[in-house]
N, C-alpha and C. Protein backbone atom coordinates (compact mmCIF):
# COMPACT_ATOMS: atom_id res chain seq x y z
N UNK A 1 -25.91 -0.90 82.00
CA UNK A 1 -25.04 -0.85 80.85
C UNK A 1 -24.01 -1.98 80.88
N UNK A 2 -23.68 -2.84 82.01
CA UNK A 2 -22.90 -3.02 82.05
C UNK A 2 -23.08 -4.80 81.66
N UNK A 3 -24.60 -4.97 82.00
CA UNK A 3 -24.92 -6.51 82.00
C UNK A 3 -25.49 -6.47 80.45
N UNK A 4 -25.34 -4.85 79.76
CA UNK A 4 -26.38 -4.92 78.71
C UNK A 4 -24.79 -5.41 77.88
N UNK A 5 -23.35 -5.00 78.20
CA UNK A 5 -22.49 -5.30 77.45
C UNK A 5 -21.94 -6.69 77.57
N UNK A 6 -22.17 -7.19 78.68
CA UNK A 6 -21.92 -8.67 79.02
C UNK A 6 -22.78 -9.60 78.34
N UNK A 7 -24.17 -9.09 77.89
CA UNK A 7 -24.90 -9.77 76.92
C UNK A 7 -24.73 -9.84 75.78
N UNK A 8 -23.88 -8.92 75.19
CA UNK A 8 -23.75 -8.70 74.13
C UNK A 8 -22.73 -9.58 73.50
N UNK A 9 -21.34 -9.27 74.59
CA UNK A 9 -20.31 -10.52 74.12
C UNK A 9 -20.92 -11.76 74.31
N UNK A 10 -21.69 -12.15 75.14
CA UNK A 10 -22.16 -13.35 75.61
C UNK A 10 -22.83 -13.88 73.98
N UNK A 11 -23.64 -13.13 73.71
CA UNK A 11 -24.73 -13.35 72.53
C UNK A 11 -23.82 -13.25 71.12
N UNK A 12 -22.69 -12.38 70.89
CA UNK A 12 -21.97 -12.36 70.04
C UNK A 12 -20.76 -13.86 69.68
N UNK A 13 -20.39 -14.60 70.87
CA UNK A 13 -19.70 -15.37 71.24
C UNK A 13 -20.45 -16.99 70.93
N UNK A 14 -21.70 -16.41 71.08
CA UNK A 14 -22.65 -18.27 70.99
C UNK A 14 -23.68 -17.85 69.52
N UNK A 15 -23.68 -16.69 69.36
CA UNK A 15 -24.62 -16.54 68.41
C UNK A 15 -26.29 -16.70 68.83
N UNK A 16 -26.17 -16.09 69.81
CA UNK A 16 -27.66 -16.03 70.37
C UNK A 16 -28.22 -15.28 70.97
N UNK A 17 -28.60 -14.30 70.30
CA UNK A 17 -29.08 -12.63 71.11
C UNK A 17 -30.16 -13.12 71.82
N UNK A 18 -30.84 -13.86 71.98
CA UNK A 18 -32.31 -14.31 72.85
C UNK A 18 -31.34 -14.85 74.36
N UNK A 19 -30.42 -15.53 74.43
CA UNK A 19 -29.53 -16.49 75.25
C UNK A 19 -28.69 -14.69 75.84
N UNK A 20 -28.49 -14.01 75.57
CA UNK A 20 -27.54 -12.93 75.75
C UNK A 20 -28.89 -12.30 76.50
N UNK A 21 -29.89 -11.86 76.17
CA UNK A 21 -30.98 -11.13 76.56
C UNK A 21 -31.36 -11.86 78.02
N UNK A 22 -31.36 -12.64 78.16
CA UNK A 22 -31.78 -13.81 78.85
C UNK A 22 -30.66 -13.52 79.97
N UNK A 23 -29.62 -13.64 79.35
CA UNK A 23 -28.41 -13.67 80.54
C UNK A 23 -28.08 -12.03 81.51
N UNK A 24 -28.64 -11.48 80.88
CA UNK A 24 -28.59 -9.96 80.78
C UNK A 24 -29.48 -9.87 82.13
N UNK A 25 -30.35 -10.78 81.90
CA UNK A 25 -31.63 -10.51 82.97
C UNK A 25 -31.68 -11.13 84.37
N UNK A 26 -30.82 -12.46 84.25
CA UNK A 26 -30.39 -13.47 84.49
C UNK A 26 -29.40 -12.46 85.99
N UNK A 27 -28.34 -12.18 85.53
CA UNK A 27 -27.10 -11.41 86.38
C UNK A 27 -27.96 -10.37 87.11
N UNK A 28 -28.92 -9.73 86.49
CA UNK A 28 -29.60 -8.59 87.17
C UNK A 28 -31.07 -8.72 87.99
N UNK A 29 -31.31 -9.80 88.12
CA UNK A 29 -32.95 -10.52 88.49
C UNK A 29 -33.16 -9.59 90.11
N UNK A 30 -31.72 -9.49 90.63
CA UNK A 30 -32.10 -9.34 92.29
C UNK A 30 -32.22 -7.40 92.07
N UNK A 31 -32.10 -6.68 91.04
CA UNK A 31 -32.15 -5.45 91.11
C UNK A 31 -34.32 -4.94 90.57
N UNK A 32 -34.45 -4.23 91.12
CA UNK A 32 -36.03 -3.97 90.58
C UNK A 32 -35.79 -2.77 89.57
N UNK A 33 -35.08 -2.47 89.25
CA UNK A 33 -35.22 -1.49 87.82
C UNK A 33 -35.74 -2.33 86.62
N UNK A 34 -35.47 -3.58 86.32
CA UNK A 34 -35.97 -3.52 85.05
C UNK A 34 -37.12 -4.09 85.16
N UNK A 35 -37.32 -3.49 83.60
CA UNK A 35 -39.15 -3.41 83.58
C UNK A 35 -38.86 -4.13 82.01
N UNK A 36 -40.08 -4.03 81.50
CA UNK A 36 -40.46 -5.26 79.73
C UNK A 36 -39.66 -4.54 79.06
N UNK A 37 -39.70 -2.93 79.02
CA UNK A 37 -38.98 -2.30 78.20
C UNK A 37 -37.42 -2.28 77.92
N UNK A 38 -36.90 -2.83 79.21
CA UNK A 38 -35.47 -2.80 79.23
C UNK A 38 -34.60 -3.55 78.73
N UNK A 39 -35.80 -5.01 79.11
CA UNK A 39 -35.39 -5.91 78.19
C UNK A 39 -35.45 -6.34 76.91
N UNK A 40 -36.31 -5.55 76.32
CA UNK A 40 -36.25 -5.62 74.91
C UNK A 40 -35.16 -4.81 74.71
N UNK A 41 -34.78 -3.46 75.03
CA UNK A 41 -33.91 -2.77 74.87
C UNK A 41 -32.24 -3.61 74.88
N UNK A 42 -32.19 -4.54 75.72
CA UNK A 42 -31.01 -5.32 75.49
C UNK A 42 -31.58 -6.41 74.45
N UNK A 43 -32.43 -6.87 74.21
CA UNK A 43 -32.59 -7.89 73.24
C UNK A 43 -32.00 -7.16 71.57
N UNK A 44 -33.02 -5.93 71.74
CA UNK A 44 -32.03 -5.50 70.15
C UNK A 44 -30.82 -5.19 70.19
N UNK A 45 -30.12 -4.72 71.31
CA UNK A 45 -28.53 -4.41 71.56
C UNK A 45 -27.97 -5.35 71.28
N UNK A 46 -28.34 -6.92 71.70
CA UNK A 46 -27.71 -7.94 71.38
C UNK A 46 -27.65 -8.40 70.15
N UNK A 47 -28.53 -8.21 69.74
CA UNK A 47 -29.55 -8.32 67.83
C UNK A 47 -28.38 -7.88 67.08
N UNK A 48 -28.49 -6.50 67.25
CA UNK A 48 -27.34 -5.40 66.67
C UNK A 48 -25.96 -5.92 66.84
N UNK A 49 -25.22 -6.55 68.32
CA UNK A 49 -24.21 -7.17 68.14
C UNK A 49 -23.94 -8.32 67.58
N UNK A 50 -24.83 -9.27 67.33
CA UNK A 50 -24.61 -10.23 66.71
C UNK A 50 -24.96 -10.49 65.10
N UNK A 51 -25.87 -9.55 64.96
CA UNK A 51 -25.82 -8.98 63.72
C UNK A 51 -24.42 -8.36 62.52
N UNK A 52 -23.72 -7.33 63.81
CA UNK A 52 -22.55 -6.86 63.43
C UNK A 52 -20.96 -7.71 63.38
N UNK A 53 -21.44 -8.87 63.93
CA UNK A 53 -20.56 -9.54 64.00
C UNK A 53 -20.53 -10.72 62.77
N UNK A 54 -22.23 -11.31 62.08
CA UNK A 54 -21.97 -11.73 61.05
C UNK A 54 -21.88 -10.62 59.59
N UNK A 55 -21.59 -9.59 59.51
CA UNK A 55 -21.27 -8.82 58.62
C UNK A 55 -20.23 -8.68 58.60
N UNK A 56 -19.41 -8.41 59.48
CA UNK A 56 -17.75 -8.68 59.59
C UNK A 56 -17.26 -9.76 59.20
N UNK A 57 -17.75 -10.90 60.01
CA UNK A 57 -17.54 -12.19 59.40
C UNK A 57 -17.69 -12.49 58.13
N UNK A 58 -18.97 -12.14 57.41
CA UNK A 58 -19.19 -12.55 56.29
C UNK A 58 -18.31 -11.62 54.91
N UNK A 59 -17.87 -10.71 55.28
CA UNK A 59 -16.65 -9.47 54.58
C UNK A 59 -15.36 -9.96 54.81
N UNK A 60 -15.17 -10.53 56.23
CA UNK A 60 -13.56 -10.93 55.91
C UNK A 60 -13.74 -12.58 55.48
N UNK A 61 -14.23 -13.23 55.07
CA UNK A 61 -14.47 -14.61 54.30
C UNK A 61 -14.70 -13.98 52.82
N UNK A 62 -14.83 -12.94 52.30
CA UNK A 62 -15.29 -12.84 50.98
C UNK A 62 -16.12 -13.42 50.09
N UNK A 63 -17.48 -13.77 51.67
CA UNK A 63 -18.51 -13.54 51.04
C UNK A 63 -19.55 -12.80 51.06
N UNK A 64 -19.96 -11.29 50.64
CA UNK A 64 -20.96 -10.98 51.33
C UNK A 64 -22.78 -11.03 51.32
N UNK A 65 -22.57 -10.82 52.70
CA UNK A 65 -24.54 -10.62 52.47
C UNK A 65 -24.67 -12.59 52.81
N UNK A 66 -23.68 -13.10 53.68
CA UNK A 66 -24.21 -15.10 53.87
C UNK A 66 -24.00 -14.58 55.00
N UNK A 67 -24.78 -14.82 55.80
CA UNK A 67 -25.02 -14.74 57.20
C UNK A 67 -25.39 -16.18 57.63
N UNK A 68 -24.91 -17.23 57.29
CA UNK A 68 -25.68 -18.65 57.84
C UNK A 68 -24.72 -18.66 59.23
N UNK A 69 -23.68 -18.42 59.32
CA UNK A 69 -22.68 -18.07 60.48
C UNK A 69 -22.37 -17.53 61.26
N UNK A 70 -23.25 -17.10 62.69
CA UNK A 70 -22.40 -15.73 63.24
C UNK A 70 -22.04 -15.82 64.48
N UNK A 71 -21.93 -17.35 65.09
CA UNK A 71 -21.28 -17.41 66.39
C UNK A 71 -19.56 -17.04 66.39
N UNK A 72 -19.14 -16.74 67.57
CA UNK A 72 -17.56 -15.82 67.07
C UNK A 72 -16.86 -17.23 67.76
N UNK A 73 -17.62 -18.17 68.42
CA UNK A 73 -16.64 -19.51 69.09
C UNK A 73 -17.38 -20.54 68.57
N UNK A 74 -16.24 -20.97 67.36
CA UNK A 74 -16.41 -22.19 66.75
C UNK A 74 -15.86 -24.03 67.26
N UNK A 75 -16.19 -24.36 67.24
CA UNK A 75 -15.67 -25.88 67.84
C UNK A 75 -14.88 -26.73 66.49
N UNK A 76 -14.79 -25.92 65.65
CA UNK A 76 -14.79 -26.81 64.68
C UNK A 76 -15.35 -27.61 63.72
N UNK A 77 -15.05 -28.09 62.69
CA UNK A 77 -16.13 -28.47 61.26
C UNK A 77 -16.78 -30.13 61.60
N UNK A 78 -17.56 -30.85 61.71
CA UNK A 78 -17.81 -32.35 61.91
C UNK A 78 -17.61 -32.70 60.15
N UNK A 79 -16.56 -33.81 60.60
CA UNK A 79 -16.00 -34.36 59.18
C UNK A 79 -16.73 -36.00 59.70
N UNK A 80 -17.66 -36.17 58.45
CA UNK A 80 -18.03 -37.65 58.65
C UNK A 80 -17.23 -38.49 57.66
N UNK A 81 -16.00 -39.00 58.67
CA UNK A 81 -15.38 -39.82 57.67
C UNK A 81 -15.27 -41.38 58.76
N UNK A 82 -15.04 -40.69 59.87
CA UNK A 82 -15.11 -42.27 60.72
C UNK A 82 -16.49 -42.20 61.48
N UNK A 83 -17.01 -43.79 61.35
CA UNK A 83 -18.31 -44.17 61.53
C UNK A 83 -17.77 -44.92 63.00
N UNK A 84 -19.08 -45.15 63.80
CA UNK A 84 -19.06 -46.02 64.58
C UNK A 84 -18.95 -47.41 64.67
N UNK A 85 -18.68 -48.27 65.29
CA UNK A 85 -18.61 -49.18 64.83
C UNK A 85 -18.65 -50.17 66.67
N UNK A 86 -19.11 -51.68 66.69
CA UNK A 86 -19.59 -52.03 67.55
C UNK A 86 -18.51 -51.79 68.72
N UNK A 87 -17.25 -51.65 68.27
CA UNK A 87 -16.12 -51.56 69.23
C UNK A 87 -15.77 -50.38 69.91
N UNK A 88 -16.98 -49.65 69.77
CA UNK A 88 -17.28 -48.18 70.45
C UNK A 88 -18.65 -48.78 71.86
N UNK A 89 -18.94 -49.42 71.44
CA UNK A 89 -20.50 -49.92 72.27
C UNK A 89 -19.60 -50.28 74.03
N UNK A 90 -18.63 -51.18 73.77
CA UNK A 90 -17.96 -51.58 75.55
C UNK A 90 -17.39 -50.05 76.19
N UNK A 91 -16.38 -49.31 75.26
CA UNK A 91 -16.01 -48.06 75.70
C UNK A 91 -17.06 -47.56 76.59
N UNK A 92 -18.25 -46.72 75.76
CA UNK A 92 -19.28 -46.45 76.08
C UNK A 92 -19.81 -46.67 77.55
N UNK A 93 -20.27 -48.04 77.24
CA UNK A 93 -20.55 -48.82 78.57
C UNK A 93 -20.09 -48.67 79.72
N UNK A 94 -18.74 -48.96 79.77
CA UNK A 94 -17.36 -48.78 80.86
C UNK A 94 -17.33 -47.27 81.32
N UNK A 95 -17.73 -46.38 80.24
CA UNK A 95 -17.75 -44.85 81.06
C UNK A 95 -18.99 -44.46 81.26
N UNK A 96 -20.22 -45.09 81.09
CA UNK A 96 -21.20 -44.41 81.90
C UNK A 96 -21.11 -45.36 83.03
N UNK A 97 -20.71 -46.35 83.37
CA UNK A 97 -20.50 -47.08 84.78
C UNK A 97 -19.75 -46.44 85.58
N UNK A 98 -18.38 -46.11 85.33
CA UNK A 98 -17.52 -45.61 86.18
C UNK A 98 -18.33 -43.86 86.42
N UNK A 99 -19.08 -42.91 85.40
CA UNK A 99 -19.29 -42.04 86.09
C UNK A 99 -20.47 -42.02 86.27
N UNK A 100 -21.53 -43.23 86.68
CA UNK A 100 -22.57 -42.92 87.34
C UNK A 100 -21.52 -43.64 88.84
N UNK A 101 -21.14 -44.75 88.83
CA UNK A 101 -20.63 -44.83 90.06
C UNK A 101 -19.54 -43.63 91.06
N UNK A 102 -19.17 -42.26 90.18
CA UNK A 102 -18.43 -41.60 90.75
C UNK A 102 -19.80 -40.47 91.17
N UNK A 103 -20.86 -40.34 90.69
CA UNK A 103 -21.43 -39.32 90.54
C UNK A 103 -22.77 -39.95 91.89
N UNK A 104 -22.70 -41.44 92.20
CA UNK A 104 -23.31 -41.60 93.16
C UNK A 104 -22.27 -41.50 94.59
N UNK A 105 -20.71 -41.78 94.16
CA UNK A 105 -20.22 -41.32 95.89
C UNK A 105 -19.66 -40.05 96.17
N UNK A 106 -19.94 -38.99 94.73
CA UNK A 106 -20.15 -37.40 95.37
C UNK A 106 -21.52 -37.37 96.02
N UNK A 107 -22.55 -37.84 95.92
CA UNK A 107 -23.82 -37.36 96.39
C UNK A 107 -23.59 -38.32 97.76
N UNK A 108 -23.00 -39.65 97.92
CA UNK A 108 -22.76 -39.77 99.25
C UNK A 108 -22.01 -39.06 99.79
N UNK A 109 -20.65 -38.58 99.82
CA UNK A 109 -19.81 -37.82 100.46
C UNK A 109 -20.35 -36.62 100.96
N UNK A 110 -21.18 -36.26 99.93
CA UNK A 110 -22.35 -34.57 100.25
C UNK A 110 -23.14 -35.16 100.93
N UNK A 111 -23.72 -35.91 101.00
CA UNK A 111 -24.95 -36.08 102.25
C UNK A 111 -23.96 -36.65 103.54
N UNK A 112 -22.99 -37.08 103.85
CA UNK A 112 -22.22 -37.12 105.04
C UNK A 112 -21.43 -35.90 105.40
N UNK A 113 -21.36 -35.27 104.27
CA UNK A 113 -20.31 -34.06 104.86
C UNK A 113 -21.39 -32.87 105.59
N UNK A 114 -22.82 -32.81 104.88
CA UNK A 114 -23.86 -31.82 105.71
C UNK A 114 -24.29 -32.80 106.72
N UNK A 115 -24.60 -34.22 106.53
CA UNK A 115 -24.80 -34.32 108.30
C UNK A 115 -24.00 -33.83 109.59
């Protein structure tokens, strides 16, 4: 019950009862109780919560019955008003250098720290 409710916010939160079902199974893999049935049984629990969550949503927006929306954590709207432009290309450049070069002397520091 308890990973079936952790799926639920999980799936209610991203908008993805398959990703919630998944995670559900995920936290519980090392227990042998569940069987095909159980997990479907959290797949519609999650269904149902994320379901219930774009009906709410879609009632307090005053619109009902639009469900195109039902993750509960939004990032915000993409406004295309600024374009790229070549003076984005060196930025770019300069930070995948500096973090492939940081991301090769964690993997040295880890292979000296287990020797």
């Amino acid at each position: 019950m308890i990973a079936t409710g952790g799926a639920c916010g999980l799936s209610v939160a991203f908008g993805a009862p398959v990703g919630g079902a998944l995670f559900a199974y995920e936290i519980s893999s090392p227990n042998t109780f569940w069987t095909f049935s159980m997990l479907w049984r959290v797949f519609v629990s999650t269904s149902c919560a994320t379901f219930t969550l774009a009906i709410l949503t879609s009632l307090f927006d005053d619109s009902p019955l639009s469900f195109s929306d039902s993750g509960a954590v939004k990032f915000g709207k993409l406004i295309d008003t600024d374009e790229n432009t070549m003076l984005d290309l060196p930025a770019a450049i300069i930070l995948g250098v500096v973090i492939g070069l940081l991301g090769a002397l964690f993997i040295h520091v880890n292979v000296w720290v287990n020797i």
